[in-house]
Protein backbone atom coordinates (compact mmCIF):
# COMPACT_ATOMS: atom_id res chain seq x y z
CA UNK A 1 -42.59 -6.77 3.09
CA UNK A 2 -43.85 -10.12 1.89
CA UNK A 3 -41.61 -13.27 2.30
CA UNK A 4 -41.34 -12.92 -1.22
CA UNK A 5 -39.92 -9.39 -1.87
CA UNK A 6 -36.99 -10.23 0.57
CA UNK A 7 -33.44 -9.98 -1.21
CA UNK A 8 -32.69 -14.11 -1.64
CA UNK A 9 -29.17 -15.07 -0.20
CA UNK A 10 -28.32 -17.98 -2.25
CA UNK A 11 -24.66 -19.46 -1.20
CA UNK A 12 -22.40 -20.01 -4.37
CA UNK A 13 -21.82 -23.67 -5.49
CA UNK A 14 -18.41 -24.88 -4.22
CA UNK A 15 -15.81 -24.00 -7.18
CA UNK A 16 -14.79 -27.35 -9.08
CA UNK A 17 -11.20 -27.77 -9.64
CA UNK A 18 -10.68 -25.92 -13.00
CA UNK A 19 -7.87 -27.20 -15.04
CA UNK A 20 -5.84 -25.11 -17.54
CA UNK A 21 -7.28 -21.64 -15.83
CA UNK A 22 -4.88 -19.82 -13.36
CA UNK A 23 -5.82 -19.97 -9.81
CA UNK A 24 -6.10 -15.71 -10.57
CA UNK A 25 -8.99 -16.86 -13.01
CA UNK A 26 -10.55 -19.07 -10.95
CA UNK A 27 -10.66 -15.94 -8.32
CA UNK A 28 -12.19 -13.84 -10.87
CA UNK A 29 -14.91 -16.00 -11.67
CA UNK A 30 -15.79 -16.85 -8.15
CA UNK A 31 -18.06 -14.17 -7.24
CA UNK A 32 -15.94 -11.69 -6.00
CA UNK A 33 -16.14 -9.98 -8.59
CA UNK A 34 -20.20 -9.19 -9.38
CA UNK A 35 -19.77 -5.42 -8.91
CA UNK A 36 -23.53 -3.55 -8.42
CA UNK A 37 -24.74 -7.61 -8.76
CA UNK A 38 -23.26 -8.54 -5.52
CA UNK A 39 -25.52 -7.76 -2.90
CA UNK A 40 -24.48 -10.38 -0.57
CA UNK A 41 -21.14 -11.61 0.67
CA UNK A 42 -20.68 -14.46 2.65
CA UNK A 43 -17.98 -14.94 5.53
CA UNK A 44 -15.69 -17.38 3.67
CA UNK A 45 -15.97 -14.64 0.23
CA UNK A 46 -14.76 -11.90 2.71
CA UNK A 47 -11.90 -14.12 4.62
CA UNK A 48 -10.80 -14.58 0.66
CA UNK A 49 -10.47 -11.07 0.35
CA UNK A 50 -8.61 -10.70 3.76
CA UNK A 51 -6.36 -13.69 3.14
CA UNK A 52 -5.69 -12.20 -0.50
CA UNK A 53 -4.62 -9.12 1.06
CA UNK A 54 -2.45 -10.58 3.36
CA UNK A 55 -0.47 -13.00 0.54
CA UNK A 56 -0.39 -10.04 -1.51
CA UNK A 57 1.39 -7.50 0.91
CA UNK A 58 4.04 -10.49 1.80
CA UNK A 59 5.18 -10.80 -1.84
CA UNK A 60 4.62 -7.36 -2.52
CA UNK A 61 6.67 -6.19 0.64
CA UNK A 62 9.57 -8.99 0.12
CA UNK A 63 10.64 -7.23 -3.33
CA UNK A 64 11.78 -4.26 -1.27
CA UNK A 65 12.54 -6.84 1.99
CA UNK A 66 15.68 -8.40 0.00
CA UNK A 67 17.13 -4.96 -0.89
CA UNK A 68 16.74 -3.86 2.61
CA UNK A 69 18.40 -7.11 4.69
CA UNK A 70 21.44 -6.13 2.77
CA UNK A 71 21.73 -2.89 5.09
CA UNK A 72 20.40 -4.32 7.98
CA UNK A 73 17.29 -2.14 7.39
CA UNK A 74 13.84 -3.37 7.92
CA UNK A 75 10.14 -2.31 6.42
CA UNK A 76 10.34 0.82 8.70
CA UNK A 77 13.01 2.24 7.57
CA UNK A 78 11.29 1.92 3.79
CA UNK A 79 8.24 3.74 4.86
CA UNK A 80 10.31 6.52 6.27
CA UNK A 81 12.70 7.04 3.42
CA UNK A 82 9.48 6.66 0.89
CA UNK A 83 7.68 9.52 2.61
CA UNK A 84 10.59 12.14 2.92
CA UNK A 85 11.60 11.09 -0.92
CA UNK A 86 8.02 12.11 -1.85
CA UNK A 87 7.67 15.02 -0.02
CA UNK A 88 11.35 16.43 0.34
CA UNK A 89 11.40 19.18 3.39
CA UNK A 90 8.18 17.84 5.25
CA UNK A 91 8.67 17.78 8.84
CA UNK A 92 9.30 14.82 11.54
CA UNK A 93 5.69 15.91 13.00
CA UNK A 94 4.46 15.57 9.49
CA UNK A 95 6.02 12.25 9.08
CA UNK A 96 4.62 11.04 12.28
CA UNK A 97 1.41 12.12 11.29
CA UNK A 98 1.51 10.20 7.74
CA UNK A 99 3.24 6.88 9.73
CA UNK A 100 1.06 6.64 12.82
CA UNK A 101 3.78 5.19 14.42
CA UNK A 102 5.25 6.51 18.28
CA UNK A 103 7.84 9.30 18.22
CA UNK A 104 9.69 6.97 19.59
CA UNK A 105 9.62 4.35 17.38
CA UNK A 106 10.51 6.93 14.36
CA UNK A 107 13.56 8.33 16.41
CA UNK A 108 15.40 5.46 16.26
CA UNK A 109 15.25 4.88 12.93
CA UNK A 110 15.08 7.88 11.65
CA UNK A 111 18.07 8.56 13.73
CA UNK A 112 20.00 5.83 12.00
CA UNK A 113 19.06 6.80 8.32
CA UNK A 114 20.75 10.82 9.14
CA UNK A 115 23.73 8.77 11.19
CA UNK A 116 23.52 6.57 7.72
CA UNK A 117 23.59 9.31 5.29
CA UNK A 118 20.32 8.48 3.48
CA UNK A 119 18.53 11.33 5.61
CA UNK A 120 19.67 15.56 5.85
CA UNK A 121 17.86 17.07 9.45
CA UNK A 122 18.14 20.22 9.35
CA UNK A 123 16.49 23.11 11.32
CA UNK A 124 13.18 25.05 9.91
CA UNK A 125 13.90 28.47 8.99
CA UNK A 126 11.14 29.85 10.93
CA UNK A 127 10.81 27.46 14.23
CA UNK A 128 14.01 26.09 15.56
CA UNK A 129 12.43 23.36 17.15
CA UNK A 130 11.14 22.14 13.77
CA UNK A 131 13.12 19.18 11.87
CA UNK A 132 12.74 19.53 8.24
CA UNK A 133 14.03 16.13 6.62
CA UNK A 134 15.51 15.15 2.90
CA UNK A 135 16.91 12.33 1.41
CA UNK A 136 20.57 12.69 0.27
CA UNK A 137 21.48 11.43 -2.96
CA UNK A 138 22.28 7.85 -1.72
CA UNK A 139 18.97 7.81 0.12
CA UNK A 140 17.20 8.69 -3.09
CA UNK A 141 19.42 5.89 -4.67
CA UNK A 142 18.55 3.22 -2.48
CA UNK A 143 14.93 4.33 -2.11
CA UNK A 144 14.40 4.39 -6.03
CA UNK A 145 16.02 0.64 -6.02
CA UNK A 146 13.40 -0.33 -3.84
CA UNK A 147 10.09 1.85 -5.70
CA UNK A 148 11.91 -0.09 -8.90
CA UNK A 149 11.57 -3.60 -7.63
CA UNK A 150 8.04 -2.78 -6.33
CA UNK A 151 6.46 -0.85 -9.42
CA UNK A 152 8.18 -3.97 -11.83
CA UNK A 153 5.47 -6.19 -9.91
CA UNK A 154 2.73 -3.93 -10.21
CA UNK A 155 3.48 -2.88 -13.80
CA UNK A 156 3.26 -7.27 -14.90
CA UNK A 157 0.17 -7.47 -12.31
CA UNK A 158 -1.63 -4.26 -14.08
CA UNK A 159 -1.05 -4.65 -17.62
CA UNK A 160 -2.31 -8.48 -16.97
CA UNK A 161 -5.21 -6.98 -15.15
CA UNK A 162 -6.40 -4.26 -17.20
CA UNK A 163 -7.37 -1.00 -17.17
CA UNK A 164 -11.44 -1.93 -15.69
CA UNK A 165 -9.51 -4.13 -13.25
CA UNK A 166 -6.42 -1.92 -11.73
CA UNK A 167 -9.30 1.00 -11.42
CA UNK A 168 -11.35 -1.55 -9.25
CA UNK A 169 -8.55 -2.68 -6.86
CA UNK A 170 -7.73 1.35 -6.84
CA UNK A 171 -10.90 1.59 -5.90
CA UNK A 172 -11.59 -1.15 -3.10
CA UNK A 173 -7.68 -0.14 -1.31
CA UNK A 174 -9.32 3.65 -1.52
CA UNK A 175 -12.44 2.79 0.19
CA UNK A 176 -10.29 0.70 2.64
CA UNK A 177 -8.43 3.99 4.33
CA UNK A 178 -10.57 5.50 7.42
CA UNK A 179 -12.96 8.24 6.39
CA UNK A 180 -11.01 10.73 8.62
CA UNK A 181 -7.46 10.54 6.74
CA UNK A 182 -8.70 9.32 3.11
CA UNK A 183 -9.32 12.55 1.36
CA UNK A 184 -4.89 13.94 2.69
CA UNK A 185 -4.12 10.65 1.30
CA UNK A 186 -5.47 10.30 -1.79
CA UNK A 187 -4.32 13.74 -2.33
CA UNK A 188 -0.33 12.53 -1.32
CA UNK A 189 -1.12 9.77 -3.83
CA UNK A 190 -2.57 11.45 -6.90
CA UNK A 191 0.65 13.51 -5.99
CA UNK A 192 3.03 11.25 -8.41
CA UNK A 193 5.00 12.39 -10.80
CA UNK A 194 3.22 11.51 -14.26
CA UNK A 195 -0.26 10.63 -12.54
C-alpha cells in the first residue's frame, strides 16, 4: 500500500464557542456523530463519550435516588425490585445471575425488601431449596414511582432526540453489553409491555 492509499487521520478543528446552540447541539455536530463516515476516533472523542456516559447515569440514576433516600433504600435495592417486578416468580439464582452481584451482597438486601414487605419468598413447587420472589403490591407501588420518574426523563430526552437518534443510542448501549450475555438481555428488554 502506497503512502497515498493509507486511510488519512485528520484531527477535528477545536469547536469554537457556539452561541445560541445548546451544548447537546454543539455535541451533535462535533463528530461524534459521522456514523459509516467516522473511521477514526481520537482519545479525547472517546473520553467524551465515557464522560457523557458517566453525567448521564448520575442524573438519570438521581430521579429514582430521591424516591429511594426517603426509605433509606439505595440503587441496589432498585435493581432488585426492577428485576423481580419484570419477571414476577424468577428465582434468587436467576436474580443473581441478571445482577452479577455476590450472594451475599443480594441477601442483605433482598432480605430487607421481604422483612419490608415490597418482596413475597416463597418456596418453588418443585425444589424446596429454590426461592421464587414477587413484588407485593406496595413493592410494585414504589417500584412503578421510581420507572415513572425515570421514563418522564427519557420520554423529554427521546421525543427531543428523534426517532434516527433514540435508535442510535439503542444501538451504541446494545453493542456496549459483553458478547456472552447480550443476546438474554436484549431478549429481557424487548420483553416490555407495549414494545
Amino acid at each position: 500500500m502506497s503512502p497515498s492509499d493509507a486511510p488519512t487521520r485528520s484531527r477535528a478543528a477545536p469547536p469554537r464557542p457556539e452561541s445560541g446552540r445548546s451544548p447537546a447541539a454543539r455535541m451533535r455536530g462535533s463528530g461524534l456523530n459521522r456514523g459509516d463516515q467516522l473511521l477514526f476516533l481520537t482519545d479525547a472523542q472517546l473520553g467524551q463519550g465515557v464522560e457523557l456516559m458517566f453525567f448521564a447515569y448520575r442524573d438519570m440514576i438521581a430521579d429514582a435516588d430521591r424516591i429511594l433516600e426517603t426509605r433509606g433504600y439505595g440503587r441496589a435495592h432498585h435493581r432488585c425490585l426492577h428485576f423481580v417486578w419484570r419477571r414476577p416468580g424468577m428465582s434468587v439464582s436467576e436474580l443473581l445471575d441478571t445482577l452479577k452481584v455476590t450472594k451475599q451482597s443480594l441477601n442483605r438486601v433482598l432480605r430487607q425488601l421481604v422483612e419490608d414487605g415490597l418482596i413475597d419468598s416463597r418456596i418453588g413447587p418443585a425444589d424446596r431449596r429454590q426461592r421464587l420472589l414477587t413484588v407485593t403490591p406496595e413493592g410494585e407501588a414504589l417500584v412503578r414511582s421510581l420507572a415513572d420518574a425515570q421514563n418522564a426523563r427519557m420520554r423529554r430526552v427521546f421525543m427531543e432526540a428523534g426517532a434516527e437518534a433514540v435508535q442510535g443510542f439503542k444501538t451504541v448501549l446494545a453493542d456496549m453489553i459483553d458478547e456472552d450475555s447480550r443476546e438474554s438481555v436484549l431478549a429481557l428488554v424487548n420483553d416490555q409491555p407495549g414494545a
